[in-house]
Each structure stands twice: as C-alpha cells, then as structure tokens.
C-alpha atoms as a PDB file:
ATOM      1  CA  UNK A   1     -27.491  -2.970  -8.365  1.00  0.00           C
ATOM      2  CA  UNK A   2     -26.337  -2.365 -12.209  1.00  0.00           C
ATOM      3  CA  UNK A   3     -24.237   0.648 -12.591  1.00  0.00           C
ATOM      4  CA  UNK A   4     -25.100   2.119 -16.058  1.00  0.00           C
ATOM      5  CA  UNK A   5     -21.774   5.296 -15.687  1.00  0.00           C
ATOM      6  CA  UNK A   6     -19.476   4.549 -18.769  1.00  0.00           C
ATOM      7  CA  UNK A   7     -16.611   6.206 -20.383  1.00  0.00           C
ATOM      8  CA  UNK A   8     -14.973   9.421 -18.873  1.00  0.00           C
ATOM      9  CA  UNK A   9     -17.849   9.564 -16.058  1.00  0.00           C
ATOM     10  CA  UNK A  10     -17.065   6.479 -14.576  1.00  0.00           C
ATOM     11  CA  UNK A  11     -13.566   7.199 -15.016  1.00  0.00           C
ATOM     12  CA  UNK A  12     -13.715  10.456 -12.814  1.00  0.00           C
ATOM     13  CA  UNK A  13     -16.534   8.510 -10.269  1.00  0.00           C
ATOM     14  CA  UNK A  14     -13.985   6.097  -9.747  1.00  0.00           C
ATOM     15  CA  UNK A  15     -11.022   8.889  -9.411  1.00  0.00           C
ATOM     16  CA  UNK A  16     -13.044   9.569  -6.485  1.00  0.00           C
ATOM     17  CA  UNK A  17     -13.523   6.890  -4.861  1.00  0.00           C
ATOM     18  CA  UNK A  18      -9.925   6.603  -4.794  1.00  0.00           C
ATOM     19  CA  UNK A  19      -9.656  10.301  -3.488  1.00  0.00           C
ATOM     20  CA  UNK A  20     -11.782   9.125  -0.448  1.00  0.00           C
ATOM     21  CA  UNK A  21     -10.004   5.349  -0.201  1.00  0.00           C
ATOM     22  CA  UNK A  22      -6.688   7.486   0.268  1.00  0.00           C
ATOM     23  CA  UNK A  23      -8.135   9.888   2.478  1.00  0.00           C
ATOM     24  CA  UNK A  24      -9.765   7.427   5.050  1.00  0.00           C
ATOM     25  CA  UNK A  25      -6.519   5.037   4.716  1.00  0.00           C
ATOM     26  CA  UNK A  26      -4.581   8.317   5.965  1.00  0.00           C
ATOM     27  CA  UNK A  27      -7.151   9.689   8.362  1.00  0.00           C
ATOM     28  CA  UNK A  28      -8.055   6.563  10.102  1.00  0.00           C
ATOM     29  CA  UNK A  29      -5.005   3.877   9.777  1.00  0.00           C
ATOM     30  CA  UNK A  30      -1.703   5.062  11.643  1.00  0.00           C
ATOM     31  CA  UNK A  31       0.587   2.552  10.040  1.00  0.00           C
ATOM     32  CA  UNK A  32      -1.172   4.002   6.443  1.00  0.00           C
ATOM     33  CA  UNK A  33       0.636   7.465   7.628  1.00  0.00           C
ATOM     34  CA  UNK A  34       3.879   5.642   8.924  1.00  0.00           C
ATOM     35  CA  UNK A  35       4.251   3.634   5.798  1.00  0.00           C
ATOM     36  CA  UNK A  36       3.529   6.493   3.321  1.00  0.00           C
ATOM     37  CA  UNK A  37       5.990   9.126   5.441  1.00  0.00           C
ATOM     38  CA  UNK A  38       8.322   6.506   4.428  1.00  0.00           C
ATOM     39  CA  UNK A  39       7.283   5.938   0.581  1.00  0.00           C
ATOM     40  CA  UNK A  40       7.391   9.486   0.299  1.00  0.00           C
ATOM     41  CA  UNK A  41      10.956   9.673   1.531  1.00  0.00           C
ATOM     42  CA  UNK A  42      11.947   6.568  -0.243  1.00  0.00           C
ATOM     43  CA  UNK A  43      10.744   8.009  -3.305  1.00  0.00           C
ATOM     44  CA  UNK A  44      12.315  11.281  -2.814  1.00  0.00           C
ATOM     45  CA  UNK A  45      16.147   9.204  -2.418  1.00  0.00           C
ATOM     46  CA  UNK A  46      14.843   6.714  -5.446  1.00  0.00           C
ATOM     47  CA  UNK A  47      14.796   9.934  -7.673  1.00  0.00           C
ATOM     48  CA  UNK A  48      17.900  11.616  -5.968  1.00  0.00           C
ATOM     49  CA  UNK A  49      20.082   8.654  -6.457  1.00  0.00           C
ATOM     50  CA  UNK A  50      22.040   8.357  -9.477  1.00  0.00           C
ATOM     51  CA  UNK A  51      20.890   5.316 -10.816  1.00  0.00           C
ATOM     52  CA  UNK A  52      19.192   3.792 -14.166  1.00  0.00           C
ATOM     53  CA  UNK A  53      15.552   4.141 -14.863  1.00  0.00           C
ATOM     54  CA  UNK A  54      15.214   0.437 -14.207  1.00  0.00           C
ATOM     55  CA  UNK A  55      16.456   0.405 -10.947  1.00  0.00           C
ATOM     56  CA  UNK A  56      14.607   3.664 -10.014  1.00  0.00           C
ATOM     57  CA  UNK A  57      11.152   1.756 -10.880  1.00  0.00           C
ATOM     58  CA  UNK A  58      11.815  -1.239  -8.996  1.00  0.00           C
ATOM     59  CA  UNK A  59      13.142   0.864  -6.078  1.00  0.00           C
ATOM     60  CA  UNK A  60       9.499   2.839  -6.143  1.00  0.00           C
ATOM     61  CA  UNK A  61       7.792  -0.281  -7.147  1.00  0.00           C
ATOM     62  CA  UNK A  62       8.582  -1.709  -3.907  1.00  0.00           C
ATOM     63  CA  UNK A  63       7.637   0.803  -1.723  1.00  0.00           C
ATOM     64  CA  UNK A  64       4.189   1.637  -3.570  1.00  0.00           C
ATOM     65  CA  UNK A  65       3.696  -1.973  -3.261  1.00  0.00           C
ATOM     66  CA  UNK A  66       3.947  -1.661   0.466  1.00  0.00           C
ATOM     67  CA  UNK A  67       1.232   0.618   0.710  1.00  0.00           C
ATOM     68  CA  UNK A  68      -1.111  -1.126  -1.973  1.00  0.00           C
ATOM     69  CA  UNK A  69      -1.012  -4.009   0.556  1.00  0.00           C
ATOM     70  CA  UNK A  70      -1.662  -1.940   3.458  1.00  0.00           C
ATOM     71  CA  UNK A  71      -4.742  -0.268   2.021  1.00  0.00           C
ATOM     72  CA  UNK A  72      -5.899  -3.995   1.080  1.00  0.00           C
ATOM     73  CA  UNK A  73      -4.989  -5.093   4.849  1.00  0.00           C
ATOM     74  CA  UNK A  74      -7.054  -1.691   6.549  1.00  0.00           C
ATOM     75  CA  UNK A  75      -9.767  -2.614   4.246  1.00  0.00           C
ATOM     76  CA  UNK A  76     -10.102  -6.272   5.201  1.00  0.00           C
ATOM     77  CA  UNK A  77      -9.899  -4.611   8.710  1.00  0.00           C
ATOM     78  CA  UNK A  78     -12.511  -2.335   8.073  1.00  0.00           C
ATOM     79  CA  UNK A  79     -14.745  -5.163   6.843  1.00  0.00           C
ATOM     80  CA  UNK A  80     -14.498  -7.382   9.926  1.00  0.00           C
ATOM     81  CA  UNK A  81     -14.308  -4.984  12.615  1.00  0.00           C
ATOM     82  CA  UNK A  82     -17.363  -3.187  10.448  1.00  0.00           C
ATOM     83  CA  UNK A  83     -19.005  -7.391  11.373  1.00  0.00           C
ATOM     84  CA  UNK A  84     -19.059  -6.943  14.982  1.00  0.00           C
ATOM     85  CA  UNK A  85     -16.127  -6.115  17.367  1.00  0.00           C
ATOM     86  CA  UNK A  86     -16.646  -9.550  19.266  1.00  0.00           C
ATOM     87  CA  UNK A  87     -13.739 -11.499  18.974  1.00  0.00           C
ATOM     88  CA  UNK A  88     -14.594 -14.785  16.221  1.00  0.00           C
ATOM     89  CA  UNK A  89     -11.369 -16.651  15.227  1.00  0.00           C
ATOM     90  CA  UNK A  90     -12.101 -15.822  11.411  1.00  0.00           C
ATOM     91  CA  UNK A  91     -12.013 -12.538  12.046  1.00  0.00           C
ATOM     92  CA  UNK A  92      -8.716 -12.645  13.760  1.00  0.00           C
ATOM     93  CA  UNK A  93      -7.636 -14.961  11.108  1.00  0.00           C
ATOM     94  CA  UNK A  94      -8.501 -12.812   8.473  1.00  0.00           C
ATOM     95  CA  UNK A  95      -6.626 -10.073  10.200  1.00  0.00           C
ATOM     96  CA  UNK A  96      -3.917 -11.563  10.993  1.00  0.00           C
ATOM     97  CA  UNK A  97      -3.239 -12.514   7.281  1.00  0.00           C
ATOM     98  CA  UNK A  98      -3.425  -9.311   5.973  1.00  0.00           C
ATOM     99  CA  UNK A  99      -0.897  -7.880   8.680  1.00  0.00           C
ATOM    100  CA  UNK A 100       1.540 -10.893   7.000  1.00  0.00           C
ATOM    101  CA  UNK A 101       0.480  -9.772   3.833  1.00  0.00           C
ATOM    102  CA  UNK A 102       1.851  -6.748   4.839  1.00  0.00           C
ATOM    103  CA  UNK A 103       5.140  -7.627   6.660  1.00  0.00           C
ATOM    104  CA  UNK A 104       5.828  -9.747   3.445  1.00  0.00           C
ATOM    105  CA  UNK A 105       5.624  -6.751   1.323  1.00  0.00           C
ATOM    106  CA  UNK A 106       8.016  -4.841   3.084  1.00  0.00           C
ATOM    107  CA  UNK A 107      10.708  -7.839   3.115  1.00  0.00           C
ATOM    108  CA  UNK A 108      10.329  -7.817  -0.642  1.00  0.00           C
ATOM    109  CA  UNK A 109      10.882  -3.506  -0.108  1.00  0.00           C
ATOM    110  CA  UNK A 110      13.968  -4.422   1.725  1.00  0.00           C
ATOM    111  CA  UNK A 111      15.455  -7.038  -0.040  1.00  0.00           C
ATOM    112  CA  UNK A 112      15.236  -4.802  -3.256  1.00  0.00           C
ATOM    113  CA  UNK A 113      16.365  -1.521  -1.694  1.00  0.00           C
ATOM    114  CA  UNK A 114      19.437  -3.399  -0.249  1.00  0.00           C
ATOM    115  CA  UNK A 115      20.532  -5.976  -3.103  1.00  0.00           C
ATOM    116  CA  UNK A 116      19.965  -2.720  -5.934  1.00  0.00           C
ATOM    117  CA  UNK A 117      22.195  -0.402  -3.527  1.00  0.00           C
ATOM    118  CA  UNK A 118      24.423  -3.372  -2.717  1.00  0.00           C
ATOM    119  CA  UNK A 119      25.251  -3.623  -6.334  1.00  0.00           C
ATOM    120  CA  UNK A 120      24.834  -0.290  -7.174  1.00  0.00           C
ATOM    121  CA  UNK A 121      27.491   1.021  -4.843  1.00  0.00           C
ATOM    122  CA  UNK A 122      29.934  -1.737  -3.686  1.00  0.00           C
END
C-alpha cells in the first residue's frame, strides 16, 4: 500500500507514530521504564557536570543509544511474540539477540561514562 502524505504532513504523521512507539515502549516494556529512569538521570548529571560540549554529547549519546536499542529489541519482541507464543527456536533466537543487542549497548554506556569521568577527574 503506496502512501501518497508528503512534506510537513508526513512529517507530523510520523511525529506520531513516534508519540505512540514511545508511549507503548513505556506502557508495556518494564526495562523501557528502568532504562529511561536512568537516561533521564544520566542526562540530568551529563548537563550538571562541568565538562566540554564534546564530552557532554558522547556522555548522552550513550545513554540515548541504550534506549534506541531497547525500543528496537521490544519491537522485535513484539513481532515474534505477536507470531504465536509457542516456543520455535527462531523466535527465541531472535530474542535472545536483541536482549545482547541490548546488554552490548550499555557496555559501550559504561565504558564511555567511566573512561570520560576517569579522565575528566583523575
């Protein structure tokens, strides 16, 4: 199915759909509302700290990158467990990947917050 919307239209359309992605994600998806308690405190020290504009991004960066990945990992959930809810090992597979994908992304959150304080403060 085409979708003829263009210019400022699709534009605020597509706001929306991001409204109601964010709003699910926090509804239904617990570690969606763990993970962004956190990112909002992180963000909240990021901008408190004393620190240079580069290092503020990258500390934000990381966190906001955490919960890109977990909105990508609760929709990949949504999608299988939206399949059936018998267990198939693709489906688990699938799962299981996007919970690394996850994990991953807050190593890389870690490993920035500590080496950019680490050098920021020793």
């Amino acid at each position: 199915m085409a979708n003829d919307t263009t210019g400022i239209t699709r534009i605020i359309k597509a706001a929306g759909y991001s409204w109601k992605g964010f709003r699910a994600a926090w509804r239904n998806e617990a570690a969606f509302r763990q993970e962004g308690t956190v990112a909002i405190l992180a963000v909240i020290i990021a901008c408190w700290l004393d620190v240079d504009a580069i290092t503020r991004v990258l500390l934000i960066g990381s966190v906001l990158l955490v919960m890109i990945v977990e909105i990508l990992n609760s929709a990949i959930e949504a999608v299988v467990d939206r399949i059936g809810p018998e267990h198939h090992e693709l489906s688990g597979r699938a799962k299981d990947m996007g919970s690394a994908a996850v994990l991953l992304s807050i190593f890389i959150a870690l490993i920035t917050w500590g080496t950019l304080l680490w050098s920021h403060f020793r």
